[in-house]
PDB file of N, CA and C in Angstrom:
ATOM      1  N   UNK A   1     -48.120  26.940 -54.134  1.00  0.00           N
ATOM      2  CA  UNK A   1     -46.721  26.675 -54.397  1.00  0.00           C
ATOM      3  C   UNK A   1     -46.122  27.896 -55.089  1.00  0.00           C
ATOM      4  N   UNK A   2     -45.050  28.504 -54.870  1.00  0.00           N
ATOM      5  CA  UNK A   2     -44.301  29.493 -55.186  1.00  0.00           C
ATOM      6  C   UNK A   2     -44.018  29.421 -56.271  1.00  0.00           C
ATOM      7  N   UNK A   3     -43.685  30.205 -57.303  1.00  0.00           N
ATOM      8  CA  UNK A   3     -42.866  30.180 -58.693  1.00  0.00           C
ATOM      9  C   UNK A   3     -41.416  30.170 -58.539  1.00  0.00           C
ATOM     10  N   UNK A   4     -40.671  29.521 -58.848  1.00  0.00           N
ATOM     11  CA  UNK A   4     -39.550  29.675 -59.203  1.00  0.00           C
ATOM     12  C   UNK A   4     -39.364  30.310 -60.634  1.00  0.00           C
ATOM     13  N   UNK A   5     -38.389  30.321 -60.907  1.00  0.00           N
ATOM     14  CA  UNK A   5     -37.534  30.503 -62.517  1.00  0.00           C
ATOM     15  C   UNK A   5     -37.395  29.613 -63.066  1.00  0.00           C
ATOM     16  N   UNK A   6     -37.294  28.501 -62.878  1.00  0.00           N
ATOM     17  CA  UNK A   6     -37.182  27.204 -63.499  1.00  0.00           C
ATOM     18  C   UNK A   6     -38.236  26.867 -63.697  1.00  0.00           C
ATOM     19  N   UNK A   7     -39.566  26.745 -62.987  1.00  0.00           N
ATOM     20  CA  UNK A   7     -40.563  26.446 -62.893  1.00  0.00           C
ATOM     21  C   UNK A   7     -41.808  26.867 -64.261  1.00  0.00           C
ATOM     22  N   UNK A   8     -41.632  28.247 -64.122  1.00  0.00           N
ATOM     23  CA  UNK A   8     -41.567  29.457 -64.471  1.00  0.00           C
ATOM     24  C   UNK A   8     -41.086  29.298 -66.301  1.00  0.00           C
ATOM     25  N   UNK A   9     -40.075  29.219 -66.425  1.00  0.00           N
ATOM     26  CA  UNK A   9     -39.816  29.120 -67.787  1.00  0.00           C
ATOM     27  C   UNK A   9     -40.010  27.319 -68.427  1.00  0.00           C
ATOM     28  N   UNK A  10     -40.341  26.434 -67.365  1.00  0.00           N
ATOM     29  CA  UNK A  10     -40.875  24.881 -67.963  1.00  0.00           C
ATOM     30  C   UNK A  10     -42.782  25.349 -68.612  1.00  0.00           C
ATOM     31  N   UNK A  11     -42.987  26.310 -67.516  1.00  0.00           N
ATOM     32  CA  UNK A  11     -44.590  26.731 -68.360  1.00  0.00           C
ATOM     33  C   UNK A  11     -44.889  27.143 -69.021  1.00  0.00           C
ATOM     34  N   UNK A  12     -43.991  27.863 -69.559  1.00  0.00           N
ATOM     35  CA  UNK A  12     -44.118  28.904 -70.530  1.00  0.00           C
ATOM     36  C   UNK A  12     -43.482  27.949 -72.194  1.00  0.00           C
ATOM     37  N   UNK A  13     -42.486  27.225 -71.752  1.00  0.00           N
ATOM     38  CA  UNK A  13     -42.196  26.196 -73.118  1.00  0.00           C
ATOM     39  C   UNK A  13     -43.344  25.400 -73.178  1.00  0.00           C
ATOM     40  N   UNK A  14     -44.055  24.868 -72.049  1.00  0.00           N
ATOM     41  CA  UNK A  14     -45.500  24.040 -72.230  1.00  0.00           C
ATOM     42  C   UNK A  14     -46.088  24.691 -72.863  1.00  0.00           C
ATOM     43  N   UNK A  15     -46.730  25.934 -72.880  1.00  0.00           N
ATOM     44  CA  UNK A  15     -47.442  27.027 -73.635  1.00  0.00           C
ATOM     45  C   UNK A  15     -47.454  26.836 -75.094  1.00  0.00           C
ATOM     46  N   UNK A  16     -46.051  27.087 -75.256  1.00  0.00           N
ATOM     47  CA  UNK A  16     -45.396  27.521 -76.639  1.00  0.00           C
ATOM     48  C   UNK A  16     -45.478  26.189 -77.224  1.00  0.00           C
ATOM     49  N   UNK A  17     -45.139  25.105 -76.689  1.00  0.00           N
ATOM     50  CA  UNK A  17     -45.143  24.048 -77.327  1.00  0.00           C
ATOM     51  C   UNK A  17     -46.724  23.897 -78.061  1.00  0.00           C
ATOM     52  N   UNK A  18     -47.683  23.621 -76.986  1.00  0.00           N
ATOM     53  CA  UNK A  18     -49.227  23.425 -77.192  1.00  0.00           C
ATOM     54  C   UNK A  18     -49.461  24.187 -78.423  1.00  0.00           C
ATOM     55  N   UNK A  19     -49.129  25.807 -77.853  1.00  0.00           N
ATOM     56  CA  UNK A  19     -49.854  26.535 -79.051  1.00  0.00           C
ATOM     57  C   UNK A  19     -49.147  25.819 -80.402  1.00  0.00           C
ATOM     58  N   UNK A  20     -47.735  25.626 -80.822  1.00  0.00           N
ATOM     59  CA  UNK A  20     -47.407  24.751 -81.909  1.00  0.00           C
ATOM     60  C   UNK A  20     -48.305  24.165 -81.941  1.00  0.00           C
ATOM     61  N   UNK A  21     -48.008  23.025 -81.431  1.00  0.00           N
ATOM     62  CA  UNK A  21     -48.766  21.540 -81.731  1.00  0.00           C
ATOM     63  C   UNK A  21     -50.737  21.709 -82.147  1.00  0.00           C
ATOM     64  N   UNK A  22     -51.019  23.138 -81.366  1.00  0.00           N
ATOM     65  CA  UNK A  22     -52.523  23.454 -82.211  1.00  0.00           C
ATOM     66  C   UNK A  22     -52.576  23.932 -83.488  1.00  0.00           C
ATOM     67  N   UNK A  23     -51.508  25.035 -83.693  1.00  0.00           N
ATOM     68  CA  UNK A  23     -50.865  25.505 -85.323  1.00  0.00           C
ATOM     69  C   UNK A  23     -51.022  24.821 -85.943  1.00  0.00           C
ATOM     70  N   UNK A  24     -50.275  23.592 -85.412  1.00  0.00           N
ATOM     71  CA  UNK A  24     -49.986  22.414 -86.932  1.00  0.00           C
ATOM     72  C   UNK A  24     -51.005  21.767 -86.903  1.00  0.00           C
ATOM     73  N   UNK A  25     -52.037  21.398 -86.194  1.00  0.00           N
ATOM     74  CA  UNK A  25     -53.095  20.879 -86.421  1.00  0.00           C
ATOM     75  C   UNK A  25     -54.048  21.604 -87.021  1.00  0.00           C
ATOM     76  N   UNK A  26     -54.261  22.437 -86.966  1.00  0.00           N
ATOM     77  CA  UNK A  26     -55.199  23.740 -88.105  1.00  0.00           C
ATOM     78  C   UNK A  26     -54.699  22.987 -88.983  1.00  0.00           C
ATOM     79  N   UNK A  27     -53.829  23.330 -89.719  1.00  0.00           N
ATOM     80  CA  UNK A  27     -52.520  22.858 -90.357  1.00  0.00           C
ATOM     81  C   UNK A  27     -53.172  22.223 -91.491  1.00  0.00           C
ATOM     82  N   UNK A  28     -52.583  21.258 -90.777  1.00  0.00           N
ATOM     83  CA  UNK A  28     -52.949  19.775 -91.413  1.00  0.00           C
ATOM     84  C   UNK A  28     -54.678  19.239 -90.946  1.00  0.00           C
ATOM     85  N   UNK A  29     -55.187  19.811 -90.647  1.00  0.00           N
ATOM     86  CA  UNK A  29     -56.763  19.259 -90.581  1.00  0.00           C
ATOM     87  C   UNK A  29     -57.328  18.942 -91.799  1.00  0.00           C
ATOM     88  N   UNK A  30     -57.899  17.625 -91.300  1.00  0.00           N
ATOM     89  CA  UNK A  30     -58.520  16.543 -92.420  1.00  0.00           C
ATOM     90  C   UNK A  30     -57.339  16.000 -93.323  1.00  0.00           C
ATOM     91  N   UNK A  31     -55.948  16.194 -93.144  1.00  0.00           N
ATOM     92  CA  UNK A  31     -55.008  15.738 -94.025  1.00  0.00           C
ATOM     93  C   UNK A  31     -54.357  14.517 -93.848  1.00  0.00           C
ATOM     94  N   UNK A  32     -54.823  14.371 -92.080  1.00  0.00           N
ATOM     95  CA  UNK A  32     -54.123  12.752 -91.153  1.00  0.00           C
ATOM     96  C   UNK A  32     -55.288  11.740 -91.168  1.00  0.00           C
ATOM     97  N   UNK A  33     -54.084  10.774 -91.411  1.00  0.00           N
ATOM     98  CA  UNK A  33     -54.846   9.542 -91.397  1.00  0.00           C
ATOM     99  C   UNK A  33     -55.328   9.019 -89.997  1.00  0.00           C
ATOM    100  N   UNK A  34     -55.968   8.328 -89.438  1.00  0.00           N
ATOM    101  CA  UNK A  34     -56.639   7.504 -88.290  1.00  0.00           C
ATOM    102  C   UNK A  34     -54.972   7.598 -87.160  1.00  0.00           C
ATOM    103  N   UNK A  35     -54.071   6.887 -88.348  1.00  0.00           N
ATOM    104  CA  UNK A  35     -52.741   6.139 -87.847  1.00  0.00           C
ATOM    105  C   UNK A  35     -52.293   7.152 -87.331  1.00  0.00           C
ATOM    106  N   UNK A  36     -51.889   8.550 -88.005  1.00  0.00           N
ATOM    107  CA  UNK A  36     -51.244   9.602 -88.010  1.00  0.00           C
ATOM    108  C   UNK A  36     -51.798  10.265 -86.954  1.00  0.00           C
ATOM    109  N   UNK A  37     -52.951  10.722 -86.115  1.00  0.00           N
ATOM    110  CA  UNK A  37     -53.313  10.922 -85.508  1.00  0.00           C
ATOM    111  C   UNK A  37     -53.618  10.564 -83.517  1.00  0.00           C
ATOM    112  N   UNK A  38     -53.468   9.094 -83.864  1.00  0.00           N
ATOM    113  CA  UNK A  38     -52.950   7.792 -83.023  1.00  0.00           C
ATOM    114  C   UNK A  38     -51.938   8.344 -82.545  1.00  0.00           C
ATOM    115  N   UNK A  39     -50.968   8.333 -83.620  1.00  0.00           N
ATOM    116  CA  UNK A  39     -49.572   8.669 -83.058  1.00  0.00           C
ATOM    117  C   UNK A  39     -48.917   9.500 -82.834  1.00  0.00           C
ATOM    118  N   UNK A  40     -49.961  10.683 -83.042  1.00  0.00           N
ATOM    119  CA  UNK A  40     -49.658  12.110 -82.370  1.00  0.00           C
ATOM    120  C   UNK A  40     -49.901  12.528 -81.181  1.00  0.00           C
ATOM    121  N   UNK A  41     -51.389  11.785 -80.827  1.00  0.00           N
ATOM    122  CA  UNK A  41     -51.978  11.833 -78.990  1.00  0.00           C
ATOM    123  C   UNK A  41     -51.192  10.681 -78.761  1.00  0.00           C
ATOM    124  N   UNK A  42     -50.431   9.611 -78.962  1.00  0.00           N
ATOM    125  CA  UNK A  42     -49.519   8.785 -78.230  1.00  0.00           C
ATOM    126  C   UNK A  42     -48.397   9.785 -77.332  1.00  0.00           C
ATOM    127  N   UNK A  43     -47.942  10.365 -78.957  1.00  0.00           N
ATOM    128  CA  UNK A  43     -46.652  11.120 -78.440  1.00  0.00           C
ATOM    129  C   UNK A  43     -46.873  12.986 -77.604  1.00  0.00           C
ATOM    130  N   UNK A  44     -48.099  13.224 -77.590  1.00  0.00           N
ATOM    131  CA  UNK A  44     -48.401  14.226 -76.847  1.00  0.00           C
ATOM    132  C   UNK A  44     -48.801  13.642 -75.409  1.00  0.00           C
ATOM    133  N   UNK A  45     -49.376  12.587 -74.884  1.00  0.00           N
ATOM    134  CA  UNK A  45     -49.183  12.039 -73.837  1.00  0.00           C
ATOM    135  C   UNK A  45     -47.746  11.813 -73.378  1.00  0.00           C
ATOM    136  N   UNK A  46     -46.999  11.465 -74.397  1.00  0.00           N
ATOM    137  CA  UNK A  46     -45.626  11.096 -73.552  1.00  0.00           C
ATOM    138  C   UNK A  46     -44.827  12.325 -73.158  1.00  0.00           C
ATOM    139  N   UNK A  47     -44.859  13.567 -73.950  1.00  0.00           N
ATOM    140  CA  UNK A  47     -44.833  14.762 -73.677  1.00  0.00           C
ATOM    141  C   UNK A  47     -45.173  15.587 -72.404  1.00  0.00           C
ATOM    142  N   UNK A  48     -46.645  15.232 -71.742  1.00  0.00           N
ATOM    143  CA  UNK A  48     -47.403  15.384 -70.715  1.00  0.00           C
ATOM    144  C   UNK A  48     -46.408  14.544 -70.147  1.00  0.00           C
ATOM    145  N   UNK A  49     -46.700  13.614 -69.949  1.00  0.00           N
ATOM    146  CA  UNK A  49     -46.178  12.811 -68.960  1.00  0.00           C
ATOM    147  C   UNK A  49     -44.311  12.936 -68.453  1.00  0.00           C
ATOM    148  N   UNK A  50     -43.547  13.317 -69.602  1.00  0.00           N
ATOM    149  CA  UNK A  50     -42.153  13.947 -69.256  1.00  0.00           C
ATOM    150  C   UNK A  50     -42.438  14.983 -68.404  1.00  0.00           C
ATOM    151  N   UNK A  51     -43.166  15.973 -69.030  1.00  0.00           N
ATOM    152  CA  UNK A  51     -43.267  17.303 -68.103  1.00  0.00           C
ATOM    153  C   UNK A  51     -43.461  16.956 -66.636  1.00  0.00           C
ATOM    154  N   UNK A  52     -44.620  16.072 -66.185  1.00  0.00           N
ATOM    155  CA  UNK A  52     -44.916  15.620 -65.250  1.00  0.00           C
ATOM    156  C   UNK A  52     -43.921  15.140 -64.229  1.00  0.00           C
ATOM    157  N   UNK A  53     -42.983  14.352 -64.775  1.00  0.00           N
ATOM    158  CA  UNK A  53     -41.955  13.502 -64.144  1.00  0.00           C
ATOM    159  C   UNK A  53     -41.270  14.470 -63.834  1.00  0.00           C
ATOM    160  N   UNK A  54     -40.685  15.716 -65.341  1.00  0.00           N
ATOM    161  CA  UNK A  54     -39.703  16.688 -64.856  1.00  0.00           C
ATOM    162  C   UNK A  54     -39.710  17.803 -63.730  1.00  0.00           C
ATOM    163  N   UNK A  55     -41.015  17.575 -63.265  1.00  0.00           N
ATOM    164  CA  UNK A  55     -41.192  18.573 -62.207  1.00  0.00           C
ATOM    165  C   UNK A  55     -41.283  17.734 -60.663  1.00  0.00           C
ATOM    166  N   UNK A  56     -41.859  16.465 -60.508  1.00  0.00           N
ATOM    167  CA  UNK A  56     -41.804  15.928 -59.572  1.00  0.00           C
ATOM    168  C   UNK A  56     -40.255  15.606 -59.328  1.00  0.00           C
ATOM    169  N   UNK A  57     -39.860  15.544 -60.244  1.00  0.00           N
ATOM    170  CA  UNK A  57     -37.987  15.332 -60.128  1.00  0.00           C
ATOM    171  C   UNK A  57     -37.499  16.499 -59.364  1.00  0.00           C
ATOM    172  N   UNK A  58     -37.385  17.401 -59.351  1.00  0.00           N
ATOM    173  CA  UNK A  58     -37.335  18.725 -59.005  1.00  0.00           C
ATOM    174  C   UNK A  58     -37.846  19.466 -57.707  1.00  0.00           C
ATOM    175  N   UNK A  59     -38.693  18.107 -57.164  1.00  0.00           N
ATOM    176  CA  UNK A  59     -39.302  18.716 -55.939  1.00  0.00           C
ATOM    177  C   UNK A  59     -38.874  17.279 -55.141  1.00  0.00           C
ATOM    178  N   UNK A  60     -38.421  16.045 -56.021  1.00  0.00           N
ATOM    179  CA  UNK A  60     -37.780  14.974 -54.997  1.00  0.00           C
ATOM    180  C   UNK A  60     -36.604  14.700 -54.322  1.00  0.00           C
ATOM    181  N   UNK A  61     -36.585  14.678 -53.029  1.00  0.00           N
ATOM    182  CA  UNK A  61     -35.680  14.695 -52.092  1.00  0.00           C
ATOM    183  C   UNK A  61     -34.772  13.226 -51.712  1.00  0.00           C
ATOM    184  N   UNK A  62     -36.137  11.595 -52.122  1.00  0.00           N
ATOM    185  CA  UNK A  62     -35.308  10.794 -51.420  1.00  0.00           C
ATOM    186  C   UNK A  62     -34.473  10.059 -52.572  1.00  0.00           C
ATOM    187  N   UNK A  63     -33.285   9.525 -52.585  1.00  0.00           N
ATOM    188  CA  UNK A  63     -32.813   8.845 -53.485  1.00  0.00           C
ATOM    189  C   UNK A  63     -33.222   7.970 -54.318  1.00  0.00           C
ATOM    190  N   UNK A  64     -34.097   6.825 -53.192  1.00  0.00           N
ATOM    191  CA  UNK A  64     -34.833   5.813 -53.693  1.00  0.00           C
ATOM    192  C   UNK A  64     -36.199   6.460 -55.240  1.00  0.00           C
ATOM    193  N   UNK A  65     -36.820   7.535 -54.849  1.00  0.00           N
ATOM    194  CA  UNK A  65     -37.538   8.326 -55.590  1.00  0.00           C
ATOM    195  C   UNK A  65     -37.146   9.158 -56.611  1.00  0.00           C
ATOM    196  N   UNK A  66     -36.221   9.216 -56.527  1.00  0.00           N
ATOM    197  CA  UNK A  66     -34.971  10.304 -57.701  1.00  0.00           C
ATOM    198  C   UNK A  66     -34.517   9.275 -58.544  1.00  0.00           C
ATOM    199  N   UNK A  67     -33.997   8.207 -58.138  1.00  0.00           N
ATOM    200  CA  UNK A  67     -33.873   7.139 -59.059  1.00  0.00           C
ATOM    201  C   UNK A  67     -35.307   6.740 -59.947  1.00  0.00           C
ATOM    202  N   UNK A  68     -36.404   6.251 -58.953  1.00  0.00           N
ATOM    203  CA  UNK A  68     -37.466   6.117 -59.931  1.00  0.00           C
ATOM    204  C   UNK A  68     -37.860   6.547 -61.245  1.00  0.00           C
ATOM    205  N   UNK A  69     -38.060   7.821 -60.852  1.00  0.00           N
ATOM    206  CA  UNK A  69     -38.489   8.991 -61.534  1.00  0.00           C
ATOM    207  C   UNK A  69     -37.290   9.154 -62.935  1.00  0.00           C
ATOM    208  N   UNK A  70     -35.847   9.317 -62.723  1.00  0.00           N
ATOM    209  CA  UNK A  70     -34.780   9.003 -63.612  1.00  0.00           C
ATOM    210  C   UNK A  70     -35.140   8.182 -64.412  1.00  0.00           C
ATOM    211  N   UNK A  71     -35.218   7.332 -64.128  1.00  0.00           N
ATOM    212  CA  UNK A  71     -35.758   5.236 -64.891  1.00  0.00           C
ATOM    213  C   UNK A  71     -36.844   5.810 -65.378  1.00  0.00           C
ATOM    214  N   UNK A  72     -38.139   6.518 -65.090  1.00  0.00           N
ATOM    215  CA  UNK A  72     -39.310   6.594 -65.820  1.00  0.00           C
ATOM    216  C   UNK A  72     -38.639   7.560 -66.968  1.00  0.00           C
ATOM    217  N   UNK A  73     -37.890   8.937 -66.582  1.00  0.00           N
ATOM    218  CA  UNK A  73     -38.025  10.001 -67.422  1.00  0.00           C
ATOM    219  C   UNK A  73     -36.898   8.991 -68.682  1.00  0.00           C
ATOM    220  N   UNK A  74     -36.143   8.337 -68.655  1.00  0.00           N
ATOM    221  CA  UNK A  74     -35.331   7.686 -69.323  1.00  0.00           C
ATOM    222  C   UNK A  74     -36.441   6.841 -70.084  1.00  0.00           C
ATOM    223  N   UNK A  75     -37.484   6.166 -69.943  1.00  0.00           N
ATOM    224  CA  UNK A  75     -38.202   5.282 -70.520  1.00  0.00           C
ATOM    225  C   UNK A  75     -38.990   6.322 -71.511  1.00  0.00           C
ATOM    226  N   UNK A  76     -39.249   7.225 -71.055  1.00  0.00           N
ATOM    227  CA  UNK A  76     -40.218   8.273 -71.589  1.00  0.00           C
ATOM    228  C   UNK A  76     -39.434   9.020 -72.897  1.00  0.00           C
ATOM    229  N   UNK A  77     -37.888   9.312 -72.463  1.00  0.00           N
ATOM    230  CA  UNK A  77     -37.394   9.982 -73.882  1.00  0.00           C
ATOM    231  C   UNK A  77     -37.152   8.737 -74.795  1.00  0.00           C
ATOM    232  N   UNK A  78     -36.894   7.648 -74.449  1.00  0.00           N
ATOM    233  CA  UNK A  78     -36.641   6.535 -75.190  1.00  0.00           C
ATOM    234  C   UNK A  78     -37.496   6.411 -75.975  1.00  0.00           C
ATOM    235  N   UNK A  79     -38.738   6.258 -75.767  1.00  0.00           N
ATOM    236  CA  UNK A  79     -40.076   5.846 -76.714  1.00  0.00           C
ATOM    237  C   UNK A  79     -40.353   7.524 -77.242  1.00  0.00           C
ATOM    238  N   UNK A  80     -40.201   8.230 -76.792  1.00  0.00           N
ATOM    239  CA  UNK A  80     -40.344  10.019 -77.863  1.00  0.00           C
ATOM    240  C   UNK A  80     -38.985   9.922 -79.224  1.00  0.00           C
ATOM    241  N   UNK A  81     -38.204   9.060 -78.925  1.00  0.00           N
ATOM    242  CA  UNK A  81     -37.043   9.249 -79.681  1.00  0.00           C
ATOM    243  C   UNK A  81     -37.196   8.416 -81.041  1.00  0.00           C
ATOM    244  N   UNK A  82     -38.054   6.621 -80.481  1.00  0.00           N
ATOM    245  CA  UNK A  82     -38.150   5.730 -81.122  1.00  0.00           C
ATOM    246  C   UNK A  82     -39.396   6.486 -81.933  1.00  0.00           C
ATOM    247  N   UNK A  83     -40.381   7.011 -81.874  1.00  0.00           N
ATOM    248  CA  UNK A  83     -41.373   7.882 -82.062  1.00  0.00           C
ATOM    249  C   UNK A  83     -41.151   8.674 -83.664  1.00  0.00           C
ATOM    250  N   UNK A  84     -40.015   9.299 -83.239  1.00  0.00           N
ATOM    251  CA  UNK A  84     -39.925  11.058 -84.090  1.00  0.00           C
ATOM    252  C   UNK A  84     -39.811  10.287 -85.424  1.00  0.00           C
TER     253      UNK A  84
END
């Protein structure tokens, strides 16, 4: 599959993000609780999983599937929001 620019700069914020999210875990190592931790791979899955949607969005053509995908990525910032 070709690179785009869009494509292209969604990988490179994945990057940047990760490397954060490893920073702060150095970080804070041994400082999180069980809970705190839970709810960090909750919300790094939902993270994955936006990215995921945001790119199949991007390569979907039929309406019926563009809607789907909308409804998921909408469910997905909803619970990252209820989250923060």
């Amino acid at each position: 599959m070709p690179w785009d620019g869009d494509a292209l700069a969604e990988r490179m914020e994945e990057a940047f993000e990760r490397q954060q999210a490893a920073a702060d875990a150095r970080a804070h190592r041994g400082t999180s609780t069980a809970e705190e931790r839970q709810r960090s791979a909750a919300f790094e899955s939902l993270r994955v999983s936006r990215s995921r949607i945001m790119t199949q969005l991007t390569l979907a053509t039929k309406p019926a599937h563009r809607t789907m995908l909308e409804r998921a990525l909408k469910s997905i910032n909803d619970q990252m929001a209820m989250d923060e």
